[in-house]
C-alpha atoms as a PDB file:
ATOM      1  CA  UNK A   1     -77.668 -23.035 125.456  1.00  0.00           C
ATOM      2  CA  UNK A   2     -74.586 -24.175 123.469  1.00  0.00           C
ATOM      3  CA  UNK A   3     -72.454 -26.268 125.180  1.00  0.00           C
ATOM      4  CA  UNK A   4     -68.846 -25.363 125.575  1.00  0.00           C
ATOM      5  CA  UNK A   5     -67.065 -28.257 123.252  1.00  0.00           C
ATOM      6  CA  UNK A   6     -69.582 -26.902 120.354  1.00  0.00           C
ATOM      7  CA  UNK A   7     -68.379 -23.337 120.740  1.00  0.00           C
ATOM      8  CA  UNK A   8     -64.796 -24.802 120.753  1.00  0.00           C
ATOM      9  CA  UNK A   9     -65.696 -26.431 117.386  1.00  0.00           C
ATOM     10  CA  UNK A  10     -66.643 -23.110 116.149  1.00  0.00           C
ATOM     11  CA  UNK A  11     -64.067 -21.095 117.010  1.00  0.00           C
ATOM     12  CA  UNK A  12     -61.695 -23.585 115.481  1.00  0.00           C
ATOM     13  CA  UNK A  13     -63.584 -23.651 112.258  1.00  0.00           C
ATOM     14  CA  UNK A  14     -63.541 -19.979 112.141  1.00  0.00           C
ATOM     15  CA  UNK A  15     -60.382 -19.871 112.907  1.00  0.00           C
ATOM     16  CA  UNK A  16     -59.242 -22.616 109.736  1.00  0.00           C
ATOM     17  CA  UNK A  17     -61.407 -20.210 107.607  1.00  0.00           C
ATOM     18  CA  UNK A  18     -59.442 -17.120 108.195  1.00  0.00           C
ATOM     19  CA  UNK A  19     -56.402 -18.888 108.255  1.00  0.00           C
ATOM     20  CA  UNK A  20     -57.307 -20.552 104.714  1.00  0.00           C
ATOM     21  CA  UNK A  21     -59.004 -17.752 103.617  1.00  0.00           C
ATOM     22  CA  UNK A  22     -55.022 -15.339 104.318  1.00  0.00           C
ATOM     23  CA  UNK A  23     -53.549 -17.873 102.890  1.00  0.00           C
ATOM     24  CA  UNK A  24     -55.337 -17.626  99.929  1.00  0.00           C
ATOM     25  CA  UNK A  25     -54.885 -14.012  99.383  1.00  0.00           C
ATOM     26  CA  UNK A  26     -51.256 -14.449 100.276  1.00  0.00           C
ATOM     27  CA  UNK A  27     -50.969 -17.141  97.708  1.00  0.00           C
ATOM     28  CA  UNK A  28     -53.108 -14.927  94.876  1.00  0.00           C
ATOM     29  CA  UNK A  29     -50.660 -11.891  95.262  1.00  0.00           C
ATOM     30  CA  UNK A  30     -47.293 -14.199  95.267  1.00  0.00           C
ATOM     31  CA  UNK A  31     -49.018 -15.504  92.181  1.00  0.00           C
ATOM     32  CA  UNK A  32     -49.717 -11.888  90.903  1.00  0.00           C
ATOM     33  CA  UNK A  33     -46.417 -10.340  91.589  1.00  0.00           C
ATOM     34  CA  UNK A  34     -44.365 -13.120  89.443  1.00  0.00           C
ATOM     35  CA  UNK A  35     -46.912 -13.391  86.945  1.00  0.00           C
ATOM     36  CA  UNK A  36     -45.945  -9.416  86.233  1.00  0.00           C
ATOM     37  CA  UNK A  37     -42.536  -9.920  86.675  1.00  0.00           C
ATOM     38  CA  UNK A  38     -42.065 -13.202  84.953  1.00  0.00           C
ATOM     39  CA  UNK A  39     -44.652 -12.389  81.521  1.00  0.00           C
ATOM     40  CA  UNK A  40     -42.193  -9.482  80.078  1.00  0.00           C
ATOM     41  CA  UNK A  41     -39.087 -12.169  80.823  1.00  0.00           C
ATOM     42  CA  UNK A  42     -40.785 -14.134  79.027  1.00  0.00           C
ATOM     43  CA  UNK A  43     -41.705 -12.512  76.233  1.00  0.00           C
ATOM     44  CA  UNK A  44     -37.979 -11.059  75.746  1.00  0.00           C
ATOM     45  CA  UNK A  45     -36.840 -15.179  75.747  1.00  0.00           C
ATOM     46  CA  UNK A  46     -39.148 -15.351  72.814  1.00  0.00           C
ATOM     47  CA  UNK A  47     -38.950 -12.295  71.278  1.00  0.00           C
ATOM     48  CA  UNK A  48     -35.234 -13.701  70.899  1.00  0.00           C
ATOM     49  CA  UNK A  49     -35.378 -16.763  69.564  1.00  0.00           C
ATOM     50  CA  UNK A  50     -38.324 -15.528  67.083  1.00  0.00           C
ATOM     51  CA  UNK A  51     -35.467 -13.218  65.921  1.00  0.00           C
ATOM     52  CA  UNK A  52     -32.848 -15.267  65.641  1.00  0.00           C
ATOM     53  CA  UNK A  53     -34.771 -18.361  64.086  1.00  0.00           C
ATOM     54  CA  UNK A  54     -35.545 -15.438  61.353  1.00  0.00           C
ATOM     55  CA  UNK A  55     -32.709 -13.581  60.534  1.00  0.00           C
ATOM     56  CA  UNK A  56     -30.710 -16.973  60.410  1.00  0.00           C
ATOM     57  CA  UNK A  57     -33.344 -18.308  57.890  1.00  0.00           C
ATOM     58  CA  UNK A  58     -33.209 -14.799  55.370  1.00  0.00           C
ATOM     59  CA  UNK A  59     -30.025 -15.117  55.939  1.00  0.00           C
ATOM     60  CA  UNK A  60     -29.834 -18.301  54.303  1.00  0.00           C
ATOM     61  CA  UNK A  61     -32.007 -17.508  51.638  1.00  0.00           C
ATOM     62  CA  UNK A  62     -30.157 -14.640  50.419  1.00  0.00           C
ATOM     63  CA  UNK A  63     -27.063 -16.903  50.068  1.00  0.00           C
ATOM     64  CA  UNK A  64     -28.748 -19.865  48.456  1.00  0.00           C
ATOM     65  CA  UNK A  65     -30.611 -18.006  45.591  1.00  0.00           C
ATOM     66  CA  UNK A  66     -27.231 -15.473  45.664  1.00  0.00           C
ATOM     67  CA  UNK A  67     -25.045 -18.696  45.327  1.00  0.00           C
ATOM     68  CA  UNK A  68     -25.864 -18.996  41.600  1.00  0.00           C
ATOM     69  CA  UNK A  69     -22.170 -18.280  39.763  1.00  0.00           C
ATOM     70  CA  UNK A  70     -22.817 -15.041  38.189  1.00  0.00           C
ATOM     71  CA  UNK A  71     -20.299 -12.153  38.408  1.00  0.00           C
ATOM     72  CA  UNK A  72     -20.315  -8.562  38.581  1.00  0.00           C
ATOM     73  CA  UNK A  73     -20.584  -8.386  35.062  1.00  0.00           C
ATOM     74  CA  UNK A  74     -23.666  -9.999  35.326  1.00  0.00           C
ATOM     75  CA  UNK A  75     -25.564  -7.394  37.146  1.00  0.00           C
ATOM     76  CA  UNK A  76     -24.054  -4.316  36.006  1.00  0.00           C
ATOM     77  CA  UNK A  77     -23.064  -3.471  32.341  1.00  0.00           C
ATOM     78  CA  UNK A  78     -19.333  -1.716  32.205  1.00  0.00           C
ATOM     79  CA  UNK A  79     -17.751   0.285  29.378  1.00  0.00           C
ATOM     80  CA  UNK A  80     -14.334   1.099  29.287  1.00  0.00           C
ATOM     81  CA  UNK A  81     -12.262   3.610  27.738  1.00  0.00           C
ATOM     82  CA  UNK A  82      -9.044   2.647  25.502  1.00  0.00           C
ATOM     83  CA  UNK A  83      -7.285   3.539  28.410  1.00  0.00           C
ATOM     84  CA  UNK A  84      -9.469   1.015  31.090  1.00  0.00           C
ATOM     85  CA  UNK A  85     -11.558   3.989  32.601  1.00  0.00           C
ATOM     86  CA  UNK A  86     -15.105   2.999  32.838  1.00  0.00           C
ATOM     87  CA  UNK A  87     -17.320   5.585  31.020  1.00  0.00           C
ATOM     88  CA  UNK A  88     -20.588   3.682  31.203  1.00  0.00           C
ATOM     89  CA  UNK A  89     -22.575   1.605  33.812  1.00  0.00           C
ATOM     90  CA  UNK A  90     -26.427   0.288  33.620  1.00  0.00           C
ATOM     91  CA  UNK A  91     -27.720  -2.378  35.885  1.00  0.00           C
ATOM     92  CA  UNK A  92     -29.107  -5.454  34.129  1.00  0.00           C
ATOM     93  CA  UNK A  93     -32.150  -4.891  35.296  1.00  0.00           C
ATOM     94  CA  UNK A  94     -33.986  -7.952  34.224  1.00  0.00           C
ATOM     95  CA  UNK A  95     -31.424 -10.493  36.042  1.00  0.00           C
ATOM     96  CA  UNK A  96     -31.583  -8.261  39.572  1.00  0.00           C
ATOM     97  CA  UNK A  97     -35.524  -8.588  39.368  1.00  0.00           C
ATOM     98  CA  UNK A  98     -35.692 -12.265  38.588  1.00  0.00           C
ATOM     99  CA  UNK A  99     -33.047 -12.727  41.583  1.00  0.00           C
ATOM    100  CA  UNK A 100     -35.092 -10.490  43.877  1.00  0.00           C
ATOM    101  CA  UNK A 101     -38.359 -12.500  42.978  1.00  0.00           C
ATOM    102  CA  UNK A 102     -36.785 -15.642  43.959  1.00  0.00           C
ATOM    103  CA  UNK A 103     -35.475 -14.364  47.271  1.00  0.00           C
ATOM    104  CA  UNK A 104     -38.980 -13.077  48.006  1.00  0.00           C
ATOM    105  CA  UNK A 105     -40.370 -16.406  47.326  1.00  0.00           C
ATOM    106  CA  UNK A 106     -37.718 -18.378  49.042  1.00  0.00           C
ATOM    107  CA  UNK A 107     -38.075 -15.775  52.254  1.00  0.00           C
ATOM    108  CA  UNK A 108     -41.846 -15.881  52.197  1.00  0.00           C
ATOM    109  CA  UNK A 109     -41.899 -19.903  52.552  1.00  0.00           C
ATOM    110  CA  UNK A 110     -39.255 -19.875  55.216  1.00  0.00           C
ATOM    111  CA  UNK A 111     -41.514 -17.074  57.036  1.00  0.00           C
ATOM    112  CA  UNK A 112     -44.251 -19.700  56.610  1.00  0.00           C
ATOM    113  CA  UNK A 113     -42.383 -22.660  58.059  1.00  0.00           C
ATOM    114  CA  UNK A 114     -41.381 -20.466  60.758  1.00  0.00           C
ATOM    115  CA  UNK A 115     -45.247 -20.209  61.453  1.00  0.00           C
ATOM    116  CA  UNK A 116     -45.894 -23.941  61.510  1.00  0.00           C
ATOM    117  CA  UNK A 117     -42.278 -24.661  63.585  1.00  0.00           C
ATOM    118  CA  UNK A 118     -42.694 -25.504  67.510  1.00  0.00           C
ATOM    119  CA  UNK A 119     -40.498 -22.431  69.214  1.00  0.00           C
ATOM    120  CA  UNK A 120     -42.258 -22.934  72.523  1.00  0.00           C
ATOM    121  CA  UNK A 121     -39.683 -22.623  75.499  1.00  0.00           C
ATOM    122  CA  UNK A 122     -38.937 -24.444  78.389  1.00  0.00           C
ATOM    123  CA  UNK A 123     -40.128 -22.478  81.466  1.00  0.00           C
ATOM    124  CA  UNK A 124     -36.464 -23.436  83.026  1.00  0.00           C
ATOM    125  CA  UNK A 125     -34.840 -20.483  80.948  1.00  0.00           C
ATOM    126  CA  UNK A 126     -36.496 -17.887  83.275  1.00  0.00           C
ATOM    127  CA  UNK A 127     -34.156 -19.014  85.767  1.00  0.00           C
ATOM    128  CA  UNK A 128     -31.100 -18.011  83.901  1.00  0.00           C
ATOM    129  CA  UNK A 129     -29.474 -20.727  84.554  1.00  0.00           C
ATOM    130  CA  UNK A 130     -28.159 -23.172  81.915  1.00  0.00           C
ATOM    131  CA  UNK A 131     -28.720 -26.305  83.757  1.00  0.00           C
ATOM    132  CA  UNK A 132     -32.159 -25.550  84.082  1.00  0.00           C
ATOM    133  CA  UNK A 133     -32.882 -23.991  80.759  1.00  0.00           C
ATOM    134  CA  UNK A 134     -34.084 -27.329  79.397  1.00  0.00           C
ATOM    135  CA  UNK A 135     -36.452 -28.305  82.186  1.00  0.00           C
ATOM    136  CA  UNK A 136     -40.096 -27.465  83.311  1.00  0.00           C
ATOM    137  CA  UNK A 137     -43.379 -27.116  81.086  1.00  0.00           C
ATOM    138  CA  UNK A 138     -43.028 -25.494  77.913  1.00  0.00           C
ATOM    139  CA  UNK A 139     -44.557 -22.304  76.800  1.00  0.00           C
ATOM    140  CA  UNK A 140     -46.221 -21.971  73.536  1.00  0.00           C
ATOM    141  CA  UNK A 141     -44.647 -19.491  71.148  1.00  0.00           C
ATOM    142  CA  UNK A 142     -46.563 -18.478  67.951  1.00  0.00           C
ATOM    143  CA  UNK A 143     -45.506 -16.508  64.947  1.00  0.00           C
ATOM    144  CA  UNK A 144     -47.599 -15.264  62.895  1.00  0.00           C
ATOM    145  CA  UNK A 145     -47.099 -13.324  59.418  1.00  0.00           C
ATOM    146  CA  UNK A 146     -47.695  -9.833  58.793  1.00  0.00           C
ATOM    147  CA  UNK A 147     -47.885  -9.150  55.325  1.00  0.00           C
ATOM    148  CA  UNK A 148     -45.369 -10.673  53.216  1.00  0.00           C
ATOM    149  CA  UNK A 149     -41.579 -10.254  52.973  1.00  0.00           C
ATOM    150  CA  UNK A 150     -40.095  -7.258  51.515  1.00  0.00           C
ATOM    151  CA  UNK A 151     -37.177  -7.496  48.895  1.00  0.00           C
ATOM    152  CA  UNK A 152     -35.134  -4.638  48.187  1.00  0.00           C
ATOM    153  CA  UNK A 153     -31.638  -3.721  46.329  1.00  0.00           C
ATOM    154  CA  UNK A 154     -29.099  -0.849  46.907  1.00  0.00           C
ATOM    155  CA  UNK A 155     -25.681  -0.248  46.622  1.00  0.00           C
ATOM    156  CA  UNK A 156     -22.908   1.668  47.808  1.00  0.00           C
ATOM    157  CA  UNK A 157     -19.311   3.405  46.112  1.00  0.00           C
ATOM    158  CA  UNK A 158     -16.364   3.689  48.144  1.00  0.00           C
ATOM    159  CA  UNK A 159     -13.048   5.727  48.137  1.00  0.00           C
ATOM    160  CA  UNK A 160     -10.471   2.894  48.491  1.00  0.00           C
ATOM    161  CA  UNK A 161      -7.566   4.168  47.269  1.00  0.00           C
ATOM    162  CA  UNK A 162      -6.185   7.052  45.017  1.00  0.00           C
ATOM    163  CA  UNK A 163      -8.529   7.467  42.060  1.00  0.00           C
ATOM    164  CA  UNK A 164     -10.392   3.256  42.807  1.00  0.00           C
ATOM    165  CA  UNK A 165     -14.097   3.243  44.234  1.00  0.00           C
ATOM    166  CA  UNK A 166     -15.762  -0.089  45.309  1.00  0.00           C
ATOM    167  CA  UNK A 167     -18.715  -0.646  44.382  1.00  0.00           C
ATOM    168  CA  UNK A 168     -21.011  -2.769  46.794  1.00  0.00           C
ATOM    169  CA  UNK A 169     -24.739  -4.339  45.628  1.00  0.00           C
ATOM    170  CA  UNK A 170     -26.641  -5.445  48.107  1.00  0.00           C
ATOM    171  CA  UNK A 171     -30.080  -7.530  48.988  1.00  0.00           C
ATOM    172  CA  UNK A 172     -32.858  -6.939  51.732  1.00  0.00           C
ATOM    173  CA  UNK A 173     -35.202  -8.461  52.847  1.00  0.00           C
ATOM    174  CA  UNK A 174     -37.362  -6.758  55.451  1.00  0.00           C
ATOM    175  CA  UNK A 175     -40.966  -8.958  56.923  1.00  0.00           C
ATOM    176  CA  UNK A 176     -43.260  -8.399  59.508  1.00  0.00           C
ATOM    177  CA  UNK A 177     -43.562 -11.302  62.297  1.00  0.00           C
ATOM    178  CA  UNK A 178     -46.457 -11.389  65.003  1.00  0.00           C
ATOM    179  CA  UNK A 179     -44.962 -13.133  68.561  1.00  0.00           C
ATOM    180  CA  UNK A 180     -48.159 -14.465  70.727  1.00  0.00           C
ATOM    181  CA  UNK A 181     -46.768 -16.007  73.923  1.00  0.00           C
ATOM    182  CA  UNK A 182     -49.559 -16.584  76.460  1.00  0.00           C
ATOM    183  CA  UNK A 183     -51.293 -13.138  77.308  1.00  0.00           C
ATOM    184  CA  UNK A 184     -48.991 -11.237  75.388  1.00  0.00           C
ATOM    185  CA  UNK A 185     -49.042 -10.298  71.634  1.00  0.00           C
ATOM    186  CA  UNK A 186     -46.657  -8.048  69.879  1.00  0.00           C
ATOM    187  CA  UNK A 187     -45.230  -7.384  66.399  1.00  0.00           C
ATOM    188  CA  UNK A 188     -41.350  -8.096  65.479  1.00  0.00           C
ATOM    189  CA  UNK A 189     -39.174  -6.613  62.459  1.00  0.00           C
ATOM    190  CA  UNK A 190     -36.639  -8.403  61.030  1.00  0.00           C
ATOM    191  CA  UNK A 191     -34.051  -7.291  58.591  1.00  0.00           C
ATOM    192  CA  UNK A 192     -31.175  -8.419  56.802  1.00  0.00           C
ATOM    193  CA  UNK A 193     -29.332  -6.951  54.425  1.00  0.00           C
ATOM    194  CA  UNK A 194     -26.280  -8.706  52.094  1.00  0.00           C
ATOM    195  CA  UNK A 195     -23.510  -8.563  49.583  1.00  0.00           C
ATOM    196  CA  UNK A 196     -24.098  -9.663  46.833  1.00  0.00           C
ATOM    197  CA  UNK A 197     -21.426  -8.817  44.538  1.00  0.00           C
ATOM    198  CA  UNK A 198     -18.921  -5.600  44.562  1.00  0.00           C
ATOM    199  CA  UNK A 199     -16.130  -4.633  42.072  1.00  0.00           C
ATOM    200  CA  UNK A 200     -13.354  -1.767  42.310  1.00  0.00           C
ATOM    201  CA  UNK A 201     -13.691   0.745  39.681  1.00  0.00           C
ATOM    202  CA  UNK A 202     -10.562   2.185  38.748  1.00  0.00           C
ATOM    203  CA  UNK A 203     -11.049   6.445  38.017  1.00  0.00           C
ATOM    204  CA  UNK A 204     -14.040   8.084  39.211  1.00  0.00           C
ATOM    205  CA  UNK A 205     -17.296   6.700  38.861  1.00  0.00           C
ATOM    206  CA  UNK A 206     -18.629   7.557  35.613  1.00  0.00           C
ATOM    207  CA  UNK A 207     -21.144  10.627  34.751  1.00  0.00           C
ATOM    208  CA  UNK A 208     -22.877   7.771  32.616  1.00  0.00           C
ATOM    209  CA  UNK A 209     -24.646   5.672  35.387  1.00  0.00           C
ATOM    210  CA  UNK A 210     -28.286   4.581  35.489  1.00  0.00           C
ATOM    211  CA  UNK A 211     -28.134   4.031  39.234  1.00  0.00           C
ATOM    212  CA  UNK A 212     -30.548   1.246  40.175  1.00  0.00           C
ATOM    213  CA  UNK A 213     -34.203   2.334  41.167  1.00  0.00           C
ATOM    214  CA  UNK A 214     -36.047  -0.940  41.138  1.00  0.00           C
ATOM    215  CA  UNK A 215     -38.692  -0.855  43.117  1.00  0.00           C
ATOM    216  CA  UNK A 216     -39.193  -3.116  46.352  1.00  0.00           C
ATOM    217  CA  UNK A 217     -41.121  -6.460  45.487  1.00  0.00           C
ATOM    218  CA  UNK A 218     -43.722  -7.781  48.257  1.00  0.00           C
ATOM    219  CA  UNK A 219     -44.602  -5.352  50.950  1.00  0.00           C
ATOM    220  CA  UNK A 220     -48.574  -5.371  51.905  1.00  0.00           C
ATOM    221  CA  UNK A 221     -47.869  -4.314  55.286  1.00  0.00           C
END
């Protein structure tokens, strides 16, 4: 027969089982629940500052390589009437080209750098609070390319006054980024899209225009 103290050890060791065996499940599904909850905050923290970090760096790119002196004049060729209509506009093609290749390049190295930068984040910015954004492990962040960066140029005319019209060229650069953050992998867009140099015409805009139909440089995605 078993004796009473063994069957008192049992119980008790049955008992610690159960006990550790609830706590365990308690423990998985507290686990569970914040991993659901926390994974999409975390992903929007990094989805953020994958944006940011690359729309500040086209950014700069479009103002370095646009930060050459060169005027109006420069991109677009004007003809005047005696009377200081213009009658005639063509885009220098061959200058807005050359300018879009080198933002393509300059965007498509930053895009690389961005790939090789540490981004990861501090797991203290779930918290939402700012004196704990800085503290706890950090979280890798990769970015990936997709493709390469997309240059583009368009303009836009104006009404701004009686018988003026502005005339706005701009630069864009479009690229694909992929975000991996742990367990989670999704693609990003980023755009920007710049000034780069605007005059006011004075009359209408001319029936002589070769508007400007370059086509986009990169792309591959």
């Amino acid at each position: 027969m078993v004796s009473l103290g063994r069957r008192r050890r049992m119980h008790r060791r049955i008992l610690v089982v159960a006990v550790l065996a609830v706590l365990l499940t308690v423990a998985a599904g507290v686990v569970h629940i914040a991993d659901r909850r926390l994974r999409p905050a975390l992903f929007v923290i990094a989805r953020n500052r994958v944006q940011g970090e690359a729309f500040t760096m086209l950014t700069a790119v479009i103002e370095a390589e646009a930060a050459e002196p060169f005027h109006y004049s420069d991109l677009i060729e004007v003809e005047t009437t005696s009377d200081g209509y213009v009658s005639y506009m063509m885009p220098n093609t061959m200058r807005i080209a050359r300018l879009m290749s080198r933002i393509g390049g300059g965007a498509q190295e930053g895009i690389n750098q961005l790939a090789e930068a540490d981004l990861s984040i501090p797991l203290g910015q779930l918290s939402g609070l700012a004196t704990l954004s800085h503290l706890g492990p950090r979280v890798p962040v990769r970015v990936l390319p997709v493709g390469t960066a997309d240059v583009s140029v368009d303009e836009e005319f104006i009404g701004v006054g009686v018988n003026h019209v502005k005339h706005t060229i701009f630069f864009a650069v479009d690229c694909d980024l992929r975000i991996a953050v742990p367990l989670i992998d999704e693609r990003l867009e980023v755009s920007v899209r710049m000034p780069v140099a605007e005059a006011v015409i004075v009359g209408p805009v001319p029936e002589m225009y070769l508007n400007m139909q370059l086509p986009s440089l990169g792309g591959g995605r």
